[in-house]
Structures are given as C-alpha cells and as structure tokens.
PDB file of N, CA and C in Angstrom:
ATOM      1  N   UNK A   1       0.839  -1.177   0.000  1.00  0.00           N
ATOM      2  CA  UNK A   1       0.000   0.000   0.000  1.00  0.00           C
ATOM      3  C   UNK A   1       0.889   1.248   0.000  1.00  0.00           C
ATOM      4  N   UNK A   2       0.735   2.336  -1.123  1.00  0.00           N
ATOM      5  CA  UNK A   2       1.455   3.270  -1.072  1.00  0.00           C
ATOM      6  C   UNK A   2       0.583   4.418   0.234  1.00  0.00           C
ATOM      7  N   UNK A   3       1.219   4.940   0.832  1.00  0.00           N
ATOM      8  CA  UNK A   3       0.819   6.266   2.015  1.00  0.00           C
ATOM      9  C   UNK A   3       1.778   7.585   1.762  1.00  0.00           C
ATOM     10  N   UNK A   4       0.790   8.870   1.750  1.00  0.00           N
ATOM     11  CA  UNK A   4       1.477   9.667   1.962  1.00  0.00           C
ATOM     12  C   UNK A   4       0.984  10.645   2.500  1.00  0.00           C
ATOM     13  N   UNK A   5       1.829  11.803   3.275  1.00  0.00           N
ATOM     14  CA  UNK A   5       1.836  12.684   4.625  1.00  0.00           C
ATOM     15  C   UNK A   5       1.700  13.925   3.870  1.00  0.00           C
ATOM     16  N   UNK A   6       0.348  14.583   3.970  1.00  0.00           N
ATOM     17  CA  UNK A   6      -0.041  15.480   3.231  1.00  0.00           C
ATOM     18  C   UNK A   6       0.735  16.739   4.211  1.00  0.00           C
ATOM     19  N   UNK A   7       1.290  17.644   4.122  1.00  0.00           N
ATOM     20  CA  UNK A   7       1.521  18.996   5.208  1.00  0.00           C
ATOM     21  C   UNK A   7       1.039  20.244   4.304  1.00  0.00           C
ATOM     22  N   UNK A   8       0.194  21.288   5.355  1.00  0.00           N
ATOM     23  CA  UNK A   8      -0.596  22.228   4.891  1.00  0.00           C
ATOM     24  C   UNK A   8       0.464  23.292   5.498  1.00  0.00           C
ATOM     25  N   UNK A   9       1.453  23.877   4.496  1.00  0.00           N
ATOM     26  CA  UNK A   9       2.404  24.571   5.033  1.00  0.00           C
ATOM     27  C   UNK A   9       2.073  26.308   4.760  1.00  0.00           C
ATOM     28  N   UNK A  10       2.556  26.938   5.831  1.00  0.00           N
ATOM     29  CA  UNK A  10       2.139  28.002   6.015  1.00  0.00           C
ATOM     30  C   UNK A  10       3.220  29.397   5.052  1.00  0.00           C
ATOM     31  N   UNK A  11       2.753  29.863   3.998  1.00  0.00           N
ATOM     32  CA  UNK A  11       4.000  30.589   3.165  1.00  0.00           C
ATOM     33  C   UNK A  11       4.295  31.971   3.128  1.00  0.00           C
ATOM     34  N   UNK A  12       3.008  32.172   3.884  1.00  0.00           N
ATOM     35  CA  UNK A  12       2.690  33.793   4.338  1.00  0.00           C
ATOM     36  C   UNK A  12       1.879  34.295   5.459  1.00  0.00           C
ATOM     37  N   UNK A  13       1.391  35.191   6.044  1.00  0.00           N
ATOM     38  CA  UNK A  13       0.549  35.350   7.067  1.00  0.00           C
ATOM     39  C   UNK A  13      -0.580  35.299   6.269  1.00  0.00           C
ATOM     40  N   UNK A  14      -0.664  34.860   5.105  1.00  0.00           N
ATOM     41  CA  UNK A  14      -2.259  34.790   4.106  1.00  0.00           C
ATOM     42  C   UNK A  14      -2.656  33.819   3.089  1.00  0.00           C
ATOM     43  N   UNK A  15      -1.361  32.781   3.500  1.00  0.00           N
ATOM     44  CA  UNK A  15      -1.513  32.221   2.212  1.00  0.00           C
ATOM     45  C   UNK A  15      -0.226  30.768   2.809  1.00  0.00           C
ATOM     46  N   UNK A  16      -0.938  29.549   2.207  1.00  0.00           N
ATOM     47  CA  UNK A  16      -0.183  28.233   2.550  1.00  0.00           C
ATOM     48  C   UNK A  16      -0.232  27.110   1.253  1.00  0.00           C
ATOM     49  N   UNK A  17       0.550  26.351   1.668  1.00  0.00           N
ATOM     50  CA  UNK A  17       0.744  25.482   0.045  1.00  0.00           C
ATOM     51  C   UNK A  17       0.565  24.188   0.799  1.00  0.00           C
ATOM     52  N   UNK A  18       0.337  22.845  -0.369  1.00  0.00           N
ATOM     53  CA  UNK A  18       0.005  21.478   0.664  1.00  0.00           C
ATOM     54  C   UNK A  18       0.910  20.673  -0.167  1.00  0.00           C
ATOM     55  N   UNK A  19       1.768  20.192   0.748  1.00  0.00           N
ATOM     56  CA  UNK A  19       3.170  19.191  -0.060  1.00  0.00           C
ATOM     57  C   UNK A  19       2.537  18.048   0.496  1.00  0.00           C
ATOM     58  N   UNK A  20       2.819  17.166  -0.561  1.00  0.00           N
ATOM     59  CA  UNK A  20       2.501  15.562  -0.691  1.00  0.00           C
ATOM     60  C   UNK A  20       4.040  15.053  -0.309  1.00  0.00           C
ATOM     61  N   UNK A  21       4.096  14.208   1.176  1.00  0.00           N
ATOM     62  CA  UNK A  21       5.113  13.312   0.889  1.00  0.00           C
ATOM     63  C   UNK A  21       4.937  11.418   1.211  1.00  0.00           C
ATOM     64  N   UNK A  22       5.822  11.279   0.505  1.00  0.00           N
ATOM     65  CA  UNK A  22       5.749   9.245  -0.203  1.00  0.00           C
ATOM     66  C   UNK A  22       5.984   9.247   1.365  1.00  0.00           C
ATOM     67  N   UNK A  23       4.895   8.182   1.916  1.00  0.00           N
ATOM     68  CA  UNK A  23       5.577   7.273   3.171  1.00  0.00           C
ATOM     69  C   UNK A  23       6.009   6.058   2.905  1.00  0.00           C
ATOM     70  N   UNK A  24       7.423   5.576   3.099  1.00  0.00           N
ATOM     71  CA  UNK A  24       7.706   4.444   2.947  1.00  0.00           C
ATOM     72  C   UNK A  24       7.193   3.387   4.243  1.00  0.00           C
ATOM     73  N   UNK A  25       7.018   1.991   4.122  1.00  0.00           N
ATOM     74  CA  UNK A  25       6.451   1.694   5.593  1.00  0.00           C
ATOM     75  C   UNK A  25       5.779   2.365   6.708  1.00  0.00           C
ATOM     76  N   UNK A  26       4.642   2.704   6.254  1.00  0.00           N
ATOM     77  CA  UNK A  26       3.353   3.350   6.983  1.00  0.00           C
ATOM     78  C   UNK A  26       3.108   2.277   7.764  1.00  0.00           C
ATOM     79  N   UNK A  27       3.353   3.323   9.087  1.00  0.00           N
ATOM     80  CA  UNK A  27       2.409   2.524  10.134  1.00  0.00           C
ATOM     81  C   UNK A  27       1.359   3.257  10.901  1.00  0.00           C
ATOM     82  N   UNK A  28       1.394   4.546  11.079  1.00  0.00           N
ATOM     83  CA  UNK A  28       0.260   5.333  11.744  1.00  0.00           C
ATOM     84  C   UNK A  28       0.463   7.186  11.298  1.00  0.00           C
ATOM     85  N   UNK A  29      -0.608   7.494  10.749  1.00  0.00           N
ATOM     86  CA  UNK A  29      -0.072   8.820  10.674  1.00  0.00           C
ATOM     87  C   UNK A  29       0.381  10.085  11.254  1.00  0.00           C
ATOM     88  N   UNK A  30       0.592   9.672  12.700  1.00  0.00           N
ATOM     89  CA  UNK A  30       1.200  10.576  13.551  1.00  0.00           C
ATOM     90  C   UNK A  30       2.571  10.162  13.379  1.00  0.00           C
ATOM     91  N   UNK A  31       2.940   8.756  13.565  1.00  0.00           N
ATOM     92  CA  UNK A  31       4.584   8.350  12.995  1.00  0.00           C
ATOM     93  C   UNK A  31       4.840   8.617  11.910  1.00  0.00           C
ATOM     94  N   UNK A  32       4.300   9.118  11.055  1.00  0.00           N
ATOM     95  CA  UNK A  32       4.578   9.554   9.695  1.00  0.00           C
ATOM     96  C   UNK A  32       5.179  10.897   9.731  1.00  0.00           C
ATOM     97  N   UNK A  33       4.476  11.345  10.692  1.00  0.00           N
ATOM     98  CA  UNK A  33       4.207  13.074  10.695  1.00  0.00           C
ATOM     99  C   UNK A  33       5.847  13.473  11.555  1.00  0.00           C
ATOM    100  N   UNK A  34       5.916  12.861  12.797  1.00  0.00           N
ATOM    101  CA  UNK A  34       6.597  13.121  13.099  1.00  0.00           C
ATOM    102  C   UNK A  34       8.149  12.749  12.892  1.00  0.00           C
ATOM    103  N   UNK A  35       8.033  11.798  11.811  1.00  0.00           N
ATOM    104  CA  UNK A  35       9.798  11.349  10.642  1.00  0.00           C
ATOM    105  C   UNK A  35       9.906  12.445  10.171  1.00  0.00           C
ATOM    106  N   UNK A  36       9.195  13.553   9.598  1.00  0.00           N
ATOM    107  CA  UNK A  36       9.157  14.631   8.781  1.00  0.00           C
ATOM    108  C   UNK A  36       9.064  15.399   9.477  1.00  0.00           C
ATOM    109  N   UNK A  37       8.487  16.047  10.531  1.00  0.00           N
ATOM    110  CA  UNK A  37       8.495  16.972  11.108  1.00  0.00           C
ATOM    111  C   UNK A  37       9.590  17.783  12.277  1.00  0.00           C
ATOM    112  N   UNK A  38      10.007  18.758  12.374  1.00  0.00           N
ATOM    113  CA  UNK A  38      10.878  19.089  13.303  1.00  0.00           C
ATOM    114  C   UNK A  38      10.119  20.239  14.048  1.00  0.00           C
ATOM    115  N   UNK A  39      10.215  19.826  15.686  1.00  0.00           N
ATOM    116  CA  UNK A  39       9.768  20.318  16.805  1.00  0.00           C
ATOM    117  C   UNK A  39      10.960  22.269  16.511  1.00  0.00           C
ATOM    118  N   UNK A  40      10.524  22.858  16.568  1.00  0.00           N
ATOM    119  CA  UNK A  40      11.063  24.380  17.149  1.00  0.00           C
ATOM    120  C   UNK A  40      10.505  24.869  18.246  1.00  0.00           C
ATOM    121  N   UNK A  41      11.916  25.303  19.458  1.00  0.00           N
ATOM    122  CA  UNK A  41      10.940  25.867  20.214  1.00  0.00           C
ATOM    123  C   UNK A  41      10.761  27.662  19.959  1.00  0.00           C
ATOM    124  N   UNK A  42       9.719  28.396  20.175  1.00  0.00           N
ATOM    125  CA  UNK A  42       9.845  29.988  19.679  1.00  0.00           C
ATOM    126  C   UNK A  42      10.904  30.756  20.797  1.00  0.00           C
ATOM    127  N   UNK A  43      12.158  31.051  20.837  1.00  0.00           N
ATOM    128  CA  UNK A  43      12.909  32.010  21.401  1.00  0.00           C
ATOM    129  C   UNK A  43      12.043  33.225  21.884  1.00  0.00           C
ATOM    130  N   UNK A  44      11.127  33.944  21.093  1.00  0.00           N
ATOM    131  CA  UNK A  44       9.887  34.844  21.530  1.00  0.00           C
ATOM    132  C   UNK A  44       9.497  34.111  22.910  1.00  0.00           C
ATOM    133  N   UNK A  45       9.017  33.733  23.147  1.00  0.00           N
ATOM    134  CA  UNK A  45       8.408  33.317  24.211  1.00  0.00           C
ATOM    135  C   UNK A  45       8.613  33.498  25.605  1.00  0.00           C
ATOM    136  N   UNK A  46       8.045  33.909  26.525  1.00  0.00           N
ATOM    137  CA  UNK A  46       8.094  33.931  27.453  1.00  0.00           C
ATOM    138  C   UNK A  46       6.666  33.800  28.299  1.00  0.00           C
ATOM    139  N   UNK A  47       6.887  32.826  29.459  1.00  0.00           N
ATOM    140  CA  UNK A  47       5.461  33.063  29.989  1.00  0.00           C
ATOM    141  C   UNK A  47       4.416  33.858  30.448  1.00  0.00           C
ATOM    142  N   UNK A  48       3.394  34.357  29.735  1.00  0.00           N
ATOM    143  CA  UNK A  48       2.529  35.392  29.945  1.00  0.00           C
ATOM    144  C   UNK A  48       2.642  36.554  29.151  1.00  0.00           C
ATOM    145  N   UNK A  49       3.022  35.944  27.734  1.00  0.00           N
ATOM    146  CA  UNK A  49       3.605  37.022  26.801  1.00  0.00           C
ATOM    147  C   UNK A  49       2.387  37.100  25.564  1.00  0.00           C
ATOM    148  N   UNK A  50       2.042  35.748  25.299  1.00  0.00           N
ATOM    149  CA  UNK A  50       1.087  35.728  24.358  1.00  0.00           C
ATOM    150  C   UNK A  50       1.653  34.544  23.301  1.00  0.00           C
ATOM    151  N   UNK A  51       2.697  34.585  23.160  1.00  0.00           N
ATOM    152  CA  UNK A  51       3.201  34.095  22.238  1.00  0.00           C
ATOM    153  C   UNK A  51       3.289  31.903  22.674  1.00  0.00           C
ATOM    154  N   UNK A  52       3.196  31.527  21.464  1.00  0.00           N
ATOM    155  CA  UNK A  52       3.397  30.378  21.213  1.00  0.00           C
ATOM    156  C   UNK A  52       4.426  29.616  21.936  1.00  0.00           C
ATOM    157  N   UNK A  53       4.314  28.416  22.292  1.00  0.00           N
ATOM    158  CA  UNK A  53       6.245  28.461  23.078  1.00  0.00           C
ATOM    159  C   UNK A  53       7.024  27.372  21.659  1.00  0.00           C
ATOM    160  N   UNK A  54       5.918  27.094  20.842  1.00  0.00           N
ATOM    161  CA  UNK A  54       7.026  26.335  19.751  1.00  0.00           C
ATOM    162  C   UNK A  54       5.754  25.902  18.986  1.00  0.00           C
ATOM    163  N   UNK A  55       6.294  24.775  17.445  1.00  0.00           N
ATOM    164  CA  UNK A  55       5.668  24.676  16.691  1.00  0.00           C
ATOM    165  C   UNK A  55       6.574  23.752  16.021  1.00  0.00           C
ATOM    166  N   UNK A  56       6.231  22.844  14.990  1.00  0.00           N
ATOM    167  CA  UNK A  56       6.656  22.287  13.770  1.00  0.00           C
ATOM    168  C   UNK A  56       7.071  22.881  12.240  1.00  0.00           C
ATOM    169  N   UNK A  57       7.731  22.493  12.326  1.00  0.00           N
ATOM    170  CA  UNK A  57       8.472  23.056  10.624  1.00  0.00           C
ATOM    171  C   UNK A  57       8.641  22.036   9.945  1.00  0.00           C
ATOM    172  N   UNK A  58       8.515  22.005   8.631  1.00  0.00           N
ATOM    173  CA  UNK A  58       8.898  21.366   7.554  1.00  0.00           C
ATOM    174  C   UNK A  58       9.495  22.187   6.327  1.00  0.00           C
ATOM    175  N   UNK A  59      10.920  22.135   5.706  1.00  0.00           N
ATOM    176  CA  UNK A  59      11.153  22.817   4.821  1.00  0.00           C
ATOM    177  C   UNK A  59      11.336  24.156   5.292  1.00  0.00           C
ATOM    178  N   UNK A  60      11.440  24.664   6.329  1.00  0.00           N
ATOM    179  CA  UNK A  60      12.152  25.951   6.943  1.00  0.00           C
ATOM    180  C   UNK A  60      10.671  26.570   6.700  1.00  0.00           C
ATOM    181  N   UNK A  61       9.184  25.773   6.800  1.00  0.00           N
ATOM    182  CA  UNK A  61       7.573  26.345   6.689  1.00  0.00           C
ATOM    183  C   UNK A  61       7.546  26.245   8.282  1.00  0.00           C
ATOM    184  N   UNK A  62       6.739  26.914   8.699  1.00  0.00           N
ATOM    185  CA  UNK A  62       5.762  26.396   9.586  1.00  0.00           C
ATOM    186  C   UNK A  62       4.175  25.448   9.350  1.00  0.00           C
ATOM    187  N   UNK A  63       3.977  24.159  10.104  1.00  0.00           N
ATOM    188  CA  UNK A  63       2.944  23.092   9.674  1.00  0.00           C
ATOM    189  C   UNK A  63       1.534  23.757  10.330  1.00  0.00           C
ATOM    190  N   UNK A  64       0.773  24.059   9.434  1.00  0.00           N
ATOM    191  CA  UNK A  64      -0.636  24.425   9.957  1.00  0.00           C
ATOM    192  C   UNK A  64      -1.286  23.167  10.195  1.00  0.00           C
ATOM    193  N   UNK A  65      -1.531  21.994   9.516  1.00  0.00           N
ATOM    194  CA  UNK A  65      -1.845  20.876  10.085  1.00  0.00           C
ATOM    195  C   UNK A  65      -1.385  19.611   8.804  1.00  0.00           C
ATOM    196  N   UNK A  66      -1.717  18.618   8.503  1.00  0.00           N
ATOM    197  CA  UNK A  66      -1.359  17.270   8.239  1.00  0.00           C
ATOM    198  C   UNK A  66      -2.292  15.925   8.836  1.00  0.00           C
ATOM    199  N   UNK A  67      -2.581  15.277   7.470  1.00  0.00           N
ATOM    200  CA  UNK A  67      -3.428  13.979   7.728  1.00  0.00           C
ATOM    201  C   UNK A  67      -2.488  13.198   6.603  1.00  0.00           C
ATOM    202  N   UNK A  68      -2.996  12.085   6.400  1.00  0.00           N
ATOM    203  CA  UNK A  68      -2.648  10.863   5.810  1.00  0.00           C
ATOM    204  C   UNK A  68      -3.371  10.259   4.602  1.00  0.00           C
ATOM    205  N   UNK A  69      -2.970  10.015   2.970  1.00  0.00           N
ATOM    206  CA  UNK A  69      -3.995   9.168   2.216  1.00  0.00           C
ATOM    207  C   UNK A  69      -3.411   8.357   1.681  1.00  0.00           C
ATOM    208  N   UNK A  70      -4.107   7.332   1.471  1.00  0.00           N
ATOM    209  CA  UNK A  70      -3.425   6.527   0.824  1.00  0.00           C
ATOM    210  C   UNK A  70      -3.742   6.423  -0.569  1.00  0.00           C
ATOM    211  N   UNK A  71      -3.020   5.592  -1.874  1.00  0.00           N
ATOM    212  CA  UNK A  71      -2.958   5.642  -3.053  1.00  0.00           C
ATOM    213  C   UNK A  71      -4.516   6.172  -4.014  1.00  0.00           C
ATOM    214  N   UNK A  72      -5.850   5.652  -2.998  1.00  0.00           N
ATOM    215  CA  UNK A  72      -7.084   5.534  -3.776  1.00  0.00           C
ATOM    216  C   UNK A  72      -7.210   7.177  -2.891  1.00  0.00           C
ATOM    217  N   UNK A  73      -6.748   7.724  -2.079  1.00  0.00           N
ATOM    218  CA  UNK A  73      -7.406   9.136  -1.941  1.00  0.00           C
ATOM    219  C   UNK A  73      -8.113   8.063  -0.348  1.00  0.00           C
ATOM    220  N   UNK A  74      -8.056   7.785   0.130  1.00  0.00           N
ATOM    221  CA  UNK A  74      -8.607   7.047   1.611  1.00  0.00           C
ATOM    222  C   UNK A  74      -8.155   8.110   2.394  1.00  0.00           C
ATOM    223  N   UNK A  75      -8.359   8.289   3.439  1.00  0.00           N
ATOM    224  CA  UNK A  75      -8.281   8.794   4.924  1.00  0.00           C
ATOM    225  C   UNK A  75      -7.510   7.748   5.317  1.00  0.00           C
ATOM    226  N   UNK A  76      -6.114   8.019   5.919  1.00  0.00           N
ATOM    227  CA  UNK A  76      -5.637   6.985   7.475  1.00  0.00           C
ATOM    228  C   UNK A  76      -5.307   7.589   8.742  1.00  0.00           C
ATOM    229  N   UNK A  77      -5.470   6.964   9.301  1.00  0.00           N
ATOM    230  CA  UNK A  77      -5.258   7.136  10.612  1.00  0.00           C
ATOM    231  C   UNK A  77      -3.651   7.226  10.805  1.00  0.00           C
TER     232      UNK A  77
END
C-alpha cells in the first residue's frame, strides 16, 4: 500500500501550500508526521507574553496541520 503525509504549510501570514510526501512503511499517521516533522521551540516566548512556546516546521515552513492518504485518496489514521 502506497501512504502519503499530506503537510498544509504556512507561506505567508495569508496564504499556505500542501506538499505531498511518499511514506515508505506506513504505520500510523502521527509516525509519519513526526519522521518529517521538526519540533522548534519559539525564542519569543516567554510566559505570559502571548506568544506560542514552539511549533513544527517542515522545509524551513511552519505546519498548519497534516493527515494521511493513501494511493485511492482514503483517509488513514
């Protein structure tokens, strides 16, 4: 079964693009997500500031969100 890790990447404060990537050996789409994904924490941050304390990147993007399909267009988990 081919799987791949859709990411809804963020390219502007108005505007985001959705990269398709091949999962080789799919086993759940949070393990998918997170082979590809890299944790940042925000340097901004401080407690009671407003700000975020971190987020995911892919491709030097920030990840607005990510699901899983497989070859026929399916939903996975």
């Amino acid at each position: 079964m081919k799987a791949f890790l859709i990411l809804v990447l963020v390219t502007s404060p108005t505007s985001f693009k959705y990269t398709k990537i091949p999962i080789e050996k799919f086993t759940d789409c949070d393990a998918a997500f997170e082979s590809k994904a890299t944790w940042y924490d925000n340097p901004k941050y401080k407690p009671g500031n407003y700000e975020i304390w971190g987020f995911y990147i892919y491709d030097n993007k920030v990840i607005a969100a990510h699901y899983c399909l497989d070859q026929d267009r399916n939903f996975l988990l």
